[in-house]
PDB file of N, CA and C in Angstrom:
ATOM      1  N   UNK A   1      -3.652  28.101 -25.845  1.00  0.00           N
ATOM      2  CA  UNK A   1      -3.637  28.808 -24.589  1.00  0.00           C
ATOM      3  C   UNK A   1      -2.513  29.836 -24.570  1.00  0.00           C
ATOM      4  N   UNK A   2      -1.074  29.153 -24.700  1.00  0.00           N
ATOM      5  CA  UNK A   2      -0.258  30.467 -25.066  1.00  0.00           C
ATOM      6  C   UNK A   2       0.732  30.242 -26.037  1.00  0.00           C
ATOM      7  N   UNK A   3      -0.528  30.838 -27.229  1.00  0.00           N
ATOM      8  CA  UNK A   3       0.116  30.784 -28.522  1.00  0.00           C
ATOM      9  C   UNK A   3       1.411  31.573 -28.980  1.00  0.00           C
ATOM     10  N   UNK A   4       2.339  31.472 -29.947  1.00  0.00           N
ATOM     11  CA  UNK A   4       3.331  32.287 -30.178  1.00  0.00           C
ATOM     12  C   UNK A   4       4.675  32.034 -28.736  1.00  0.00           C
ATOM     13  N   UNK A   5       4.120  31.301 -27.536  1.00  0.00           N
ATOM     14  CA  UNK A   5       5.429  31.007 -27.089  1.00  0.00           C
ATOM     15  C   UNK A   5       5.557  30.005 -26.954  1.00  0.00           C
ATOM     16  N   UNK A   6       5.761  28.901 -27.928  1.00  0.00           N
ATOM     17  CA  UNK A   6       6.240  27.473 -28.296  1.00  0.00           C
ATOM     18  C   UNK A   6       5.870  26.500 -27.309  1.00  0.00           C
ATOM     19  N   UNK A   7       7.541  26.101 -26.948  1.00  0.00           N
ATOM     20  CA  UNK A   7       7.055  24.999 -26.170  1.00  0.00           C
ATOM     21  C   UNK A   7       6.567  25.162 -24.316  1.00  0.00           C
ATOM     22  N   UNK A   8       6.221  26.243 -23.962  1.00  0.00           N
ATOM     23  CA  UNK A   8       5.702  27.391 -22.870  1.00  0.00           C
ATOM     24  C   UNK A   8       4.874  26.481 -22.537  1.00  0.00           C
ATOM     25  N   UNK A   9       3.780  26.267 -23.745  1.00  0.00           N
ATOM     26  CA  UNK A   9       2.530  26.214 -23.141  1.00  0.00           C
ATOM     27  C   UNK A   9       2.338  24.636 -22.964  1.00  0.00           C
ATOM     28  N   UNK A  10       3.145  23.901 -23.701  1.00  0.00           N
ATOM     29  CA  UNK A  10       3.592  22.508 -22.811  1.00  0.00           C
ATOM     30  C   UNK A  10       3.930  22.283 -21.649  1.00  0.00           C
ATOM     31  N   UNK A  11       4.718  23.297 -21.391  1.00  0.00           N
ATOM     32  CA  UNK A  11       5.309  23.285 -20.048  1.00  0.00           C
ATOM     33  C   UNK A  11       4.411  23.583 -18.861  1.00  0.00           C
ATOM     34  N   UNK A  12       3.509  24.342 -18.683  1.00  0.00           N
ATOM     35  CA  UNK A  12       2.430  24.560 -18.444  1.00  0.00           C
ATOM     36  C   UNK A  12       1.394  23.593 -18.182  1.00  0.00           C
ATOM     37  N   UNK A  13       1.264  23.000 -19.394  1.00  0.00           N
ATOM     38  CA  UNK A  13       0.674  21.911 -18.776  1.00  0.00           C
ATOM     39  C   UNK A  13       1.116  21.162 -17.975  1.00  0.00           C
ATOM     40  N   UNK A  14       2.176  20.481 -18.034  1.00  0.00           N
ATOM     41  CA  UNK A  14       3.115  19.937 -17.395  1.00  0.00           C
ATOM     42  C   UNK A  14       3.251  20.468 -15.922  1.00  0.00           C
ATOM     43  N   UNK A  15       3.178  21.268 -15.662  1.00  0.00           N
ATOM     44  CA  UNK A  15       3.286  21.749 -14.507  1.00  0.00           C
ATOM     45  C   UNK A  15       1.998  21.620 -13.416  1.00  0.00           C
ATOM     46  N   UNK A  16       1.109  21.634 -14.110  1.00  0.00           N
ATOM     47  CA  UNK A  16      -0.578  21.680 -13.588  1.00  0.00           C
ATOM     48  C   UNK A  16      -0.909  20.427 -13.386  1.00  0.00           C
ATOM     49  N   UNK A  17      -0.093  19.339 -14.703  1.00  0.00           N
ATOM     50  CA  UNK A  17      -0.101  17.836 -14.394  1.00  0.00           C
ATOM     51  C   UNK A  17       0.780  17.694 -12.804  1.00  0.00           C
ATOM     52  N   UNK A  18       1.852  17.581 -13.132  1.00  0.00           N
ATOM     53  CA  UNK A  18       2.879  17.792 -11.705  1.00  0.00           C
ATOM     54  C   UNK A  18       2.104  18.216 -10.420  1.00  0.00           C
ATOM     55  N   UNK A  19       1.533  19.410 -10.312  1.00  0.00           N
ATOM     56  CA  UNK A  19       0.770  19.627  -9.283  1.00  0.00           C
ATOM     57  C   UNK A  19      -0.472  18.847  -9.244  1.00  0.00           C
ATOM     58  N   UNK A  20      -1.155  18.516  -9.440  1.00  0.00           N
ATOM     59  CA  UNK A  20      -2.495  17.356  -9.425  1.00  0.00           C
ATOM     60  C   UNK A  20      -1.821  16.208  -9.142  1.00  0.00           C
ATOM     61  N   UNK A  21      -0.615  15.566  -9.856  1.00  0.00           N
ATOM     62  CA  UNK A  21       0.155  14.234  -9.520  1.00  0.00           C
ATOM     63  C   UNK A  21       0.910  14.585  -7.707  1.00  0.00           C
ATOM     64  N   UNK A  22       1.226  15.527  -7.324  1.00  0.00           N
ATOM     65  CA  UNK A  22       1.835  15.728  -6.290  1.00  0.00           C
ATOM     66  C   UNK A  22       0.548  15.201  -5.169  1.00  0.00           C
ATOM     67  N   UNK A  23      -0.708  16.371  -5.217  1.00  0.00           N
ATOM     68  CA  UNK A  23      -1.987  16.403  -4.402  1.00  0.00           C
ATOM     69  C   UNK A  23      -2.614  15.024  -4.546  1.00  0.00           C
ATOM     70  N   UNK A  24      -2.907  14.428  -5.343  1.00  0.00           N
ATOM     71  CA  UNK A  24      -3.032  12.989  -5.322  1.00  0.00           C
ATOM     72  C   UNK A  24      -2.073  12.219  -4.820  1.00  0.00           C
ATOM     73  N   UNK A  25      -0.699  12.108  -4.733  1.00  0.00           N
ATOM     74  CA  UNK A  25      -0.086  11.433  -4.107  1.00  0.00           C
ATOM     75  C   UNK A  25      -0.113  11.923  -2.843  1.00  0.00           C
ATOM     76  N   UNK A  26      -0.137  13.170  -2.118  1.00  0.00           N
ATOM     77  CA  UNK A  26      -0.434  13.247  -0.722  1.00  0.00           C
ATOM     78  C   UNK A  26      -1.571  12.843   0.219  1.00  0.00           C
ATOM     79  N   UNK A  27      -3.082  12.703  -1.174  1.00  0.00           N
ATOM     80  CA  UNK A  27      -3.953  12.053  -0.573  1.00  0.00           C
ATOM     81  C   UNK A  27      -3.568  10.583  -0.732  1.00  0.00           C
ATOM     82  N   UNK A  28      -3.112   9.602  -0.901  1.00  0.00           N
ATOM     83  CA  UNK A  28      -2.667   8.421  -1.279  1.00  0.00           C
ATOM     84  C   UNK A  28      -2.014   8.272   0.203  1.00  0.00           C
ATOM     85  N   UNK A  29      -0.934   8.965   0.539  1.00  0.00           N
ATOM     86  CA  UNK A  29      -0.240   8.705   1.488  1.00  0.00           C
ATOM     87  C   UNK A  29      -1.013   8.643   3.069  1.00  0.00           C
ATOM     88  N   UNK A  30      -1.940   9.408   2.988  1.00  0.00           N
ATOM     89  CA  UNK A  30      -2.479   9.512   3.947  1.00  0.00           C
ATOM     90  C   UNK A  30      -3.665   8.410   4.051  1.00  0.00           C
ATOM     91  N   UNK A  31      -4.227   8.161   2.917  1.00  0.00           N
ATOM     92  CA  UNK A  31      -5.362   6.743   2.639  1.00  0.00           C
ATOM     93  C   UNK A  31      -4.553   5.732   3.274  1.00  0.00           C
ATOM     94  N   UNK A  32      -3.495   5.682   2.556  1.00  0.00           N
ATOM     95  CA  UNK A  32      -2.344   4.074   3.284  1.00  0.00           C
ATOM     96  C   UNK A  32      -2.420   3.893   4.419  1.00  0.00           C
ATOM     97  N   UNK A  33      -2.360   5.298   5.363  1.00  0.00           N
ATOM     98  CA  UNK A  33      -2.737   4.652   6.997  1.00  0.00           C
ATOM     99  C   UNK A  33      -3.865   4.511   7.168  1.00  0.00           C
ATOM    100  N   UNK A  34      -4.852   4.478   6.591  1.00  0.00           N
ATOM    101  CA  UNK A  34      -6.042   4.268   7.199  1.00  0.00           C
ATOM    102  C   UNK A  34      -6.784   2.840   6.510  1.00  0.00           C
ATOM    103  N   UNK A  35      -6.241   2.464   5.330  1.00  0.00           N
ATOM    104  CA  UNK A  35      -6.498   1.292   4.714  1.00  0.00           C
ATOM    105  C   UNK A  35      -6.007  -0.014   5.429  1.00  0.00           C
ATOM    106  N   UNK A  36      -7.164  -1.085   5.640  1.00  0.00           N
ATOM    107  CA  UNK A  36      -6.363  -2.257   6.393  1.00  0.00           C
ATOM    108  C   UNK A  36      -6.360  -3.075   5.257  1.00  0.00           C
ATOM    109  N   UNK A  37      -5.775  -4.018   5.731  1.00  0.00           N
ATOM    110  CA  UNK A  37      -5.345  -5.154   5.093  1.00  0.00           C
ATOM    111  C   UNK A  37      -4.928  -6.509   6.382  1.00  0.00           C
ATOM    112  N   UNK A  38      -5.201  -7.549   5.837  1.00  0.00           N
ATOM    113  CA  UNK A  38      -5.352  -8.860   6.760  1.00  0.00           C
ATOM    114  C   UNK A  38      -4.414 -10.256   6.260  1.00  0.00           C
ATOM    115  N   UNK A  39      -3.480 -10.634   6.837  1.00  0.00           N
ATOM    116  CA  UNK A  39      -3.058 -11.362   6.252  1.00  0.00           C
ATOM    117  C   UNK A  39      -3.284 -12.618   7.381  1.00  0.00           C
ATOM    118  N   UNK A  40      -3.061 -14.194   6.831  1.00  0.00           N
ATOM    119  CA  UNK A  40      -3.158 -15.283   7.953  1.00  0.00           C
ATOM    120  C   UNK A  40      -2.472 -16.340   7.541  1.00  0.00           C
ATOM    121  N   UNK A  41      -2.299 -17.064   8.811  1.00  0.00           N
ATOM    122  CA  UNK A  41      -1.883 -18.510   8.574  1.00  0.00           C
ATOM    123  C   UNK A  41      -2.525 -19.158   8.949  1.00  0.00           C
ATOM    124  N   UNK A  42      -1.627 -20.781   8.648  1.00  0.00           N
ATOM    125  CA  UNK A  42      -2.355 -21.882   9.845  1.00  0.00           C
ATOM    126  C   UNK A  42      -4.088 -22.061   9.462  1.00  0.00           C
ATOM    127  N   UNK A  43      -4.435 -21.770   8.048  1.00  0.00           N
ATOM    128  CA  UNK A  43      -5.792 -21.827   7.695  1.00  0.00           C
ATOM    129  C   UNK A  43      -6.464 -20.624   8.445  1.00  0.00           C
ATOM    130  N   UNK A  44      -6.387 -19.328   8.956  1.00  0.00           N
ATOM    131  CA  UNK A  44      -6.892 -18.516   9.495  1.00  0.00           C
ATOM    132  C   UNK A  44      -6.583 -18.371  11.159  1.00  0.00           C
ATOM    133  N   UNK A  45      -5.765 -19.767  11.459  1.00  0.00           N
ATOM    134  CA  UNK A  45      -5.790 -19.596  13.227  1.00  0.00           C
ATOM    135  C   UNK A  45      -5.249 -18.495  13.591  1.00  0.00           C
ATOM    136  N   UNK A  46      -3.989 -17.664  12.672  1.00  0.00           N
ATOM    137  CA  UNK A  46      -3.686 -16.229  13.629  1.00  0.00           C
ATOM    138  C   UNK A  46      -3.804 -15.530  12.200  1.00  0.00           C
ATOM    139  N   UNK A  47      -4.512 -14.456  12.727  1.00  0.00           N
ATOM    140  CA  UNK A  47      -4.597 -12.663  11.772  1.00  0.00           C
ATOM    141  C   UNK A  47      -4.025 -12.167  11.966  1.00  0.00           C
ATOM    142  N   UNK A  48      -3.369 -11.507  11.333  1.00  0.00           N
ATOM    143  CA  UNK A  48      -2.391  -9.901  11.971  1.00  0.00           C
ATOM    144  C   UNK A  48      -3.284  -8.913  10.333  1.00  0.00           C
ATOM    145  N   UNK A  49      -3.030  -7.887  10.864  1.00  0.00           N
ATOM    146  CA  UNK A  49      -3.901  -6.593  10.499  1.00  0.00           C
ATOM    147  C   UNK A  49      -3.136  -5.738  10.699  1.00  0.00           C
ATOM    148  N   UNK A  50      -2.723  -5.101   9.197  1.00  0.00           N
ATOM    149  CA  UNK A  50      -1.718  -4.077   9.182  1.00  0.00           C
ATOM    150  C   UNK A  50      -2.618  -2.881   8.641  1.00  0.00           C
ATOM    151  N   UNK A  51      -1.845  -1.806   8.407  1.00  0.00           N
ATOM    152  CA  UNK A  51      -2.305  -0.293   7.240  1.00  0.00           C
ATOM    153  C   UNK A  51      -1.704  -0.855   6.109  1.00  0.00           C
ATOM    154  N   UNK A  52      -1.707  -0.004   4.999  1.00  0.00           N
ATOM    155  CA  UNK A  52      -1.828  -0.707   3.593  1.00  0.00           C
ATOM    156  C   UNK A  52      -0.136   0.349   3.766  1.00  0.00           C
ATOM    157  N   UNK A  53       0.107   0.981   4.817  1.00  0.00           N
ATOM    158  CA  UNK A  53       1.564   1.110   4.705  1.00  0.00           C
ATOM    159  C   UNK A  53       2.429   0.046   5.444  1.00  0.00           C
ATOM    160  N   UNK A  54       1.776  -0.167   5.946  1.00  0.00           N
ATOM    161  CA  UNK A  54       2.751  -2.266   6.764  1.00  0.00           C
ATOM    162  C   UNK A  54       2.664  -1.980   8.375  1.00  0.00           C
ATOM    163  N   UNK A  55       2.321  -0.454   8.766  1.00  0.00           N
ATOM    164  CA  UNK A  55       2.013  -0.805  10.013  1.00  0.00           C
ATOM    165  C   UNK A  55       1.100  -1.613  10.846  1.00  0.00           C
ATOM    166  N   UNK A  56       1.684  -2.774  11.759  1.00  0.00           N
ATOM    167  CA  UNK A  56       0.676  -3.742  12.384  1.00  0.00           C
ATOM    168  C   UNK A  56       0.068  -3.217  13.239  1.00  0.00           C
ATOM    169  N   UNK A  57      -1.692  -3.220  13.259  1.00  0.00           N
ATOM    170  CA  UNK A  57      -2.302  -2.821  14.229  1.00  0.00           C
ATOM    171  C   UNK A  57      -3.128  -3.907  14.800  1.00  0.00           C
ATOM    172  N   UNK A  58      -2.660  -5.086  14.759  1.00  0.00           N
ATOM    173  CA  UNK A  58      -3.600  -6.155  15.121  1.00  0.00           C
ATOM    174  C   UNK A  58      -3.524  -7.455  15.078  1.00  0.00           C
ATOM    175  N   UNK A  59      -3.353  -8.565  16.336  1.00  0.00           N
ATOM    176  CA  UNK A  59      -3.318  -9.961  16.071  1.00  0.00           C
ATOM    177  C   UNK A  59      -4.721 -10.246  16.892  1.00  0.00           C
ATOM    178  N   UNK A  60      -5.033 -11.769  15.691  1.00  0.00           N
ATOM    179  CA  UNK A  60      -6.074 -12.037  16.308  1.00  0.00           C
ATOM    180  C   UNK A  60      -5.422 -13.807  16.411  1.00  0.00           C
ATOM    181  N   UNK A  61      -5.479 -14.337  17.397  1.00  0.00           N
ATOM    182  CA  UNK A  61      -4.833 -15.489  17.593  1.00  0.00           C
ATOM    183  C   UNK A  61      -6.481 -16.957  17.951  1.00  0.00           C
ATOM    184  N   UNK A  62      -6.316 -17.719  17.708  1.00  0.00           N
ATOM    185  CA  UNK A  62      -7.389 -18.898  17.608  1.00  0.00           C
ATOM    186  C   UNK A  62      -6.910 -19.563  19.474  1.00  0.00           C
ATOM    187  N   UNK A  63      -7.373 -19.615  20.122  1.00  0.00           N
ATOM    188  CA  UNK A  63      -6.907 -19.896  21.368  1.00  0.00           C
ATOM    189  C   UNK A  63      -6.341 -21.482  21.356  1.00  0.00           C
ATOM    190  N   UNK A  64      -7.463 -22.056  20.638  1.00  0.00           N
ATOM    191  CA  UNK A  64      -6.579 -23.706  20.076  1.00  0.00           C
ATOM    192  C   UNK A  64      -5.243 -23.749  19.926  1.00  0.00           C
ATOM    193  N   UNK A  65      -4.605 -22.866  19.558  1.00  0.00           N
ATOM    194  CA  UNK A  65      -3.105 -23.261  19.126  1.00  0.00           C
ATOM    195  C   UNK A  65      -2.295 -22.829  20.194  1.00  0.00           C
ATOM    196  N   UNK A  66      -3.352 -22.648  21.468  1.00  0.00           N
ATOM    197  CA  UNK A  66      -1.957 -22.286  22.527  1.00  0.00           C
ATOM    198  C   UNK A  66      -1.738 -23.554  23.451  1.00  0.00           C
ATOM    199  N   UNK A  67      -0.984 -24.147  23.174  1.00  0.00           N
ATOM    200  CA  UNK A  67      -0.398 -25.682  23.808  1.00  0.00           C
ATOM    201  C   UNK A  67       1.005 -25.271  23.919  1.00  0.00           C
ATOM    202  N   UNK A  68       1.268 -25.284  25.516  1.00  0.00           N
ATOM    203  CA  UNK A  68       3.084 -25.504  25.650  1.00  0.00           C
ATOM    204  C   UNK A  68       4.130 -26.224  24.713  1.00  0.00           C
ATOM    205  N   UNK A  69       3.565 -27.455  23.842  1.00  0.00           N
ATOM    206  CA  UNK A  69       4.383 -27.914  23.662  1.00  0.00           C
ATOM    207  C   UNK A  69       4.760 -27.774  22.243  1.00  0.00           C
ATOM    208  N   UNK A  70       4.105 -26.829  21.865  1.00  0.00           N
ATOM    209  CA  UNK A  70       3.869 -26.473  20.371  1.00  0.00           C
ATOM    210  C   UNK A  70       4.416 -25.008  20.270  1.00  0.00           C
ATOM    211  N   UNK A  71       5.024 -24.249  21.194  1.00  0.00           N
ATOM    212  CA  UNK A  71       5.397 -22.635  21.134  1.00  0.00           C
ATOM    213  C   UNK A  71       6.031 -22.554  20.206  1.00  0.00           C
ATOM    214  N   UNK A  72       6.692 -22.845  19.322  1.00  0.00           N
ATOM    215  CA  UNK A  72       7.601 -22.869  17.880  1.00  0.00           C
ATOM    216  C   UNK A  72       6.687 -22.603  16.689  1.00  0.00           C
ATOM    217  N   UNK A  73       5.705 -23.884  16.951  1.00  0.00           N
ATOM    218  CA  UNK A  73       4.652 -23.072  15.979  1.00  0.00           C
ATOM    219  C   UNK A  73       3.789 -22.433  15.630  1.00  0.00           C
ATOM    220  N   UNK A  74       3.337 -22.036  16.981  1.00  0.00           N
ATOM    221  CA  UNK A  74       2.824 -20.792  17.410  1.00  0.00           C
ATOM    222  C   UNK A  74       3.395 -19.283  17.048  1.00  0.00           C
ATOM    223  N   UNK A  75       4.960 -19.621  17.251  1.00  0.00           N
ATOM    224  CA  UNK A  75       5.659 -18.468  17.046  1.00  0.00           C
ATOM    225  C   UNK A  75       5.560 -18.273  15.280  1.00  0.00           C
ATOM    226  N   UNK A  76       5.918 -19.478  14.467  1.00  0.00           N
ATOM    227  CA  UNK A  76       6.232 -19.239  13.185  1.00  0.00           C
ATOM    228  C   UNK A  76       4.838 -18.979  12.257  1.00  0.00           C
ATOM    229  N   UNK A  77       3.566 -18.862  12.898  1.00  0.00           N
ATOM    230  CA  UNK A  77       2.264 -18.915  12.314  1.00  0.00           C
ATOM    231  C   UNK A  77       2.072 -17.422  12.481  1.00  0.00           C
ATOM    232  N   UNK A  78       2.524 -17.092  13.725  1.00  0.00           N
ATOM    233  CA  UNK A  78       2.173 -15.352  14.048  1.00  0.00           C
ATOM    234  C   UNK A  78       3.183 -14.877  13.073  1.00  0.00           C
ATOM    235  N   UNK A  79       4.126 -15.174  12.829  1.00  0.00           N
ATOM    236  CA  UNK A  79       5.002 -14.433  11.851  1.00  0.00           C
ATOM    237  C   UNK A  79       4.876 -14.683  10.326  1.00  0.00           C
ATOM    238  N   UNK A  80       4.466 -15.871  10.100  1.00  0.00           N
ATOM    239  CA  UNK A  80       3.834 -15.883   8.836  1.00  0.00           C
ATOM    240  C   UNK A  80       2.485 -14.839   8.490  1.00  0.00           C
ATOM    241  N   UNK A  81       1.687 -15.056   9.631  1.00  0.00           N
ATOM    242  CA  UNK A  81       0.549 -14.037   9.347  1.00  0.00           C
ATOM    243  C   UNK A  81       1.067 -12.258   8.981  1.00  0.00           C
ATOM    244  N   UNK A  82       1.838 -12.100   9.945  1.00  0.00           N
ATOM    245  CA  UNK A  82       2.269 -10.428   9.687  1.00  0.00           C
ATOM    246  C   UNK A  82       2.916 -10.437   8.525  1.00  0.00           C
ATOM    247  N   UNK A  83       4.027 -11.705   7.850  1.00  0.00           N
ATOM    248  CA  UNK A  83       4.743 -11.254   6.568  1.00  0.00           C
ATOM    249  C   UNK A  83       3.458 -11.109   5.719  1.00  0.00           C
ATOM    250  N   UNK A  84       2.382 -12.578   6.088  1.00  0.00           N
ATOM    251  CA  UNK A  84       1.384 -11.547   4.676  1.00  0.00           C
ATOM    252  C   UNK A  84       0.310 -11.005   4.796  1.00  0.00           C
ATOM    253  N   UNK A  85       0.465 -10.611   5.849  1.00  0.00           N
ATOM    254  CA  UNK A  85      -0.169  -9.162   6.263  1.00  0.00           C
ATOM    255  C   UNK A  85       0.638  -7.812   5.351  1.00  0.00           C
ATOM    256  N   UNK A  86       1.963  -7.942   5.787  1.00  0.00           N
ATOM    257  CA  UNK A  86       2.942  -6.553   4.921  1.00  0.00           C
ATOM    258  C   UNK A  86       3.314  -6.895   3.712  1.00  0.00           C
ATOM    259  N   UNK A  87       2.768  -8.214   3.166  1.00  0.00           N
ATOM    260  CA  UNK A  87       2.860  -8.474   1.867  1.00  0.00           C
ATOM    261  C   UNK A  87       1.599  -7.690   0.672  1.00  0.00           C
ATOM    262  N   UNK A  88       0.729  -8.057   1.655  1.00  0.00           N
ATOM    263  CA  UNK A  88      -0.538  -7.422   1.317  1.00  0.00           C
ATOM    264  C   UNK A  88      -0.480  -5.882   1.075  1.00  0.00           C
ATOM    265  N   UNK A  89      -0.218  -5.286   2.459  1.00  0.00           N
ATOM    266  CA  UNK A  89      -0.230  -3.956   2.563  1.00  0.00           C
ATOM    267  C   UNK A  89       0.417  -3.295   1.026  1.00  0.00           C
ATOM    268  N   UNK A  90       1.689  -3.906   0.833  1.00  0.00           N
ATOM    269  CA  UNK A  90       2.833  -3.290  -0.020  1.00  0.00           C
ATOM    270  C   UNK A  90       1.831  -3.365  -1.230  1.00  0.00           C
ATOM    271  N   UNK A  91       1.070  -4.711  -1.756  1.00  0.00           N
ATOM    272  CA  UNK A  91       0.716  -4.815  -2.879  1.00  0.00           C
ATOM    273  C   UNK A  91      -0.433  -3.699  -3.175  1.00  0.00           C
ATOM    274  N   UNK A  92      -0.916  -3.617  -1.871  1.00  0.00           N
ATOM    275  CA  UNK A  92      -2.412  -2.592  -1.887  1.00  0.00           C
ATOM    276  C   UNK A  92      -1.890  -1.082  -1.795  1.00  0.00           C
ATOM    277  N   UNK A  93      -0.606  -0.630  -1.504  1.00  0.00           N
ATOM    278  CA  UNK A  93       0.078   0.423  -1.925  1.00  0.00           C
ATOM    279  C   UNK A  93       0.340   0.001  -3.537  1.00  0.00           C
ATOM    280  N   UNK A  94       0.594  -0.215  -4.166  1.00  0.00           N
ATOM    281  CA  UNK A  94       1.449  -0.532  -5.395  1.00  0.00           C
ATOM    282  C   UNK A  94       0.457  -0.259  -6.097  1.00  0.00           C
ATOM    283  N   UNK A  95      -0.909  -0.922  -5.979  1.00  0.00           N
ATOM    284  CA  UNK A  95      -2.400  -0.559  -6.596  1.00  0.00           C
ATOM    285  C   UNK A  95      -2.342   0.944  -6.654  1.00  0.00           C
ATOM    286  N   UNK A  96      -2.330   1.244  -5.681  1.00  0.00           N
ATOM    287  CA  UNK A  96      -3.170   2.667  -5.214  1.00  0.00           C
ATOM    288  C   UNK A  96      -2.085   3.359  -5.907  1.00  0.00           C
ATOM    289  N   UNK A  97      -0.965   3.432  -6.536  1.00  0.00           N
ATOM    290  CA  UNK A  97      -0.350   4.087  -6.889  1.00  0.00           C
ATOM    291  C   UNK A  97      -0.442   4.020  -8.531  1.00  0.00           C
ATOM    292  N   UNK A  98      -0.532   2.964  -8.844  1.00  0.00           N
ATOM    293  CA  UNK A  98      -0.572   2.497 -10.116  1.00  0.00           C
ATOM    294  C   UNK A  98      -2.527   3.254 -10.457  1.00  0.00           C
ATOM    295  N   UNK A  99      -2.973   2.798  -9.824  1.00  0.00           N
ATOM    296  CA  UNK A  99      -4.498   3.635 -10.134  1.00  0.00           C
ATOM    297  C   UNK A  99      -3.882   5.746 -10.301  1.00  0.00           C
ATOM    298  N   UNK A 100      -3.221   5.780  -9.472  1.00  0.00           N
ATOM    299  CA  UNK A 100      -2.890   7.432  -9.471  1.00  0.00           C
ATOM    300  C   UNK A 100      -2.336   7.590 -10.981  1.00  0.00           C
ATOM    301  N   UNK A 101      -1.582   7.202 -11.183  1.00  0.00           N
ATOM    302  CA  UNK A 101      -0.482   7.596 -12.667  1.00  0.00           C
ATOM    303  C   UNK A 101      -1.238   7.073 -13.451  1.00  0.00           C
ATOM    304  N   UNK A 102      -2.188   6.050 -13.551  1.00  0.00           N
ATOM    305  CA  UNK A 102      -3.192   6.028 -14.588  1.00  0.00           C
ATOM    306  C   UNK A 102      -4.284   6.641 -15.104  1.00  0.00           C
ATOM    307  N   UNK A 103      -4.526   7.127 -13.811  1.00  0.00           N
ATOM    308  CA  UNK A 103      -5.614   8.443 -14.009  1.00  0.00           C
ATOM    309  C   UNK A 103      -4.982   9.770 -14.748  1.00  0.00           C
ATOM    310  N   UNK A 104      -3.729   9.956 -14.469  1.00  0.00           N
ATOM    311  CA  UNK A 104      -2.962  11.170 -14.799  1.00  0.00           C
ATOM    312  C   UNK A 104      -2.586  10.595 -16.156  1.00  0.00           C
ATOM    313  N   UNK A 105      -2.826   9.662 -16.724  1.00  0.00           N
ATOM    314  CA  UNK A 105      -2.396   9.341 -17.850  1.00  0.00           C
ATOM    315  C   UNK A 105      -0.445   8.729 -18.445  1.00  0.00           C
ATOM    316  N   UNK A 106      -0.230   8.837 -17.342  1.00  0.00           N
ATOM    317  CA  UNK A 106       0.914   8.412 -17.249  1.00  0.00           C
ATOM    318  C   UNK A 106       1.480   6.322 -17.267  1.00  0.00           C
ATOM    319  N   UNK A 107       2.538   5.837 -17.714  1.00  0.00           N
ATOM    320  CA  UNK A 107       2.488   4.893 -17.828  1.00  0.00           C
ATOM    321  C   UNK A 107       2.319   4.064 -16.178  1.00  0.00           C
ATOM    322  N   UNK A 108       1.445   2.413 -16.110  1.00  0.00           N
ATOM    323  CA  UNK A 108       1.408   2.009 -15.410  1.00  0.00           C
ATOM    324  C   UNK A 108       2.877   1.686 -14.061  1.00  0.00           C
ATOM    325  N   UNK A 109       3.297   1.405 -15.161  1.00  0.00           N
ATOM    326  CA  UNK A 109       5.108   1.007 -14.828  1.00  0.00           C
ATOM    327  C   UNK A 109       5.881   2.012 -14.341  1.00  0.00           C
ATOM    328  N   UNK A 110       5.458   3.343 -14.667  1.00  0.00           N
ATOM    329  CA  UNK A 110       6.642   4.460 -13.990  1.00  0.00           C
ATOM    330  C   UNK A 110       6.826   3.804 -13.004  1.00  0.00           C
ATOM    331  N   UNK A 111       8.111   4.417 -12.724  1.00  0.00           N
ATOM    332  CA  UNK A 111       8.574   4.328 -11.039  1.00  0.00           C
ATOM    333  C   UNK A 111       8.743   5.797 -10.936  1.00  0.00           C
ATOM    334  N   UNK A 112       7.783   5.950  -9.450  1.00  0.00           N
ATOM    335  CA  UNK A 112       8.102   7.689  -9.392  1.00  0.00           C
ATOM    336  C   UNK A 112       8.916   7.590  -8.034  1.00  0.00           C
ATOM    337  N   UNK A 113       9.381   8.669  -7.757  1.00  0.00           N
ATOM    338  CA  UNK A 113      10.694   9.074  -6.868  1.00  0.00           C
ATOM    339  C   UNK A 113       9.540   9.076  -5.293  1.00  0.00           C
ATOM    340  N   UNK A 114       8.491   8.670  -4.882  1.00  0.00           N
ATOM    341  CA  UNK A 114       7.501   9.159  -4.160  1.00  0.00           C
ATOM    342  C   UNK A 114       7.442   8.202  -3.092  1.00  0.00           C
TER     343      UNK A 114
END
């Protein structure tokens, strides 16, 4: 492509890679909010429903577990559900990123600055 100026036309590529790796990661970023993800406890009694960026958009609670005398574990089931709810999310980012740099041919493992 551009012969006679060495390592130019590496660079070049490189650059066209860079830009395609950039535009794919901006579509990525924007997929993350719209991707759900579901995490639960308590065998399913509470859902929480995040974006695959960890924002929670959603509890779904089993009405069974609402007894006065039990509010402790009520409390620690809703919070178990959201940690893996944003446990989820993070991992389903980590995918989606790891699918990007693999397509670009790049190693699975990079860590990019993104």
């Amino acid at each position: 492509m551009l012969k006679g100026l060495g390592n130019l036309g590496d660079m070049a590529g490189m650059m066209k890679k860079a830009q395609a790796m950039q535009k794919q990661m901006e579509e990525m970023q924007e997929q993350l909010h719209v991707l759900m993800v579901t995490g639960e406890s308590g065998a399913g009694l509470v859902k929480a429903t995040c974006t695959a960026k960890g924002e929670l958009k959603g509890l779904d609670i089993d009405p069974s577990i609402f007894q006065p005398d039990e509010k402790e574990v009520v409390e620690d089931l809703i919070l178990a559900a959201i940690k893996d709810a944003q446990g989820k999310a993070s991992q389903r980012a980590q995918d989606e990123m790891t699918r990007i740099t693999e397509s670009l041919g790049l190693p699975a493992d990079m860590k990019l600055p993104f």
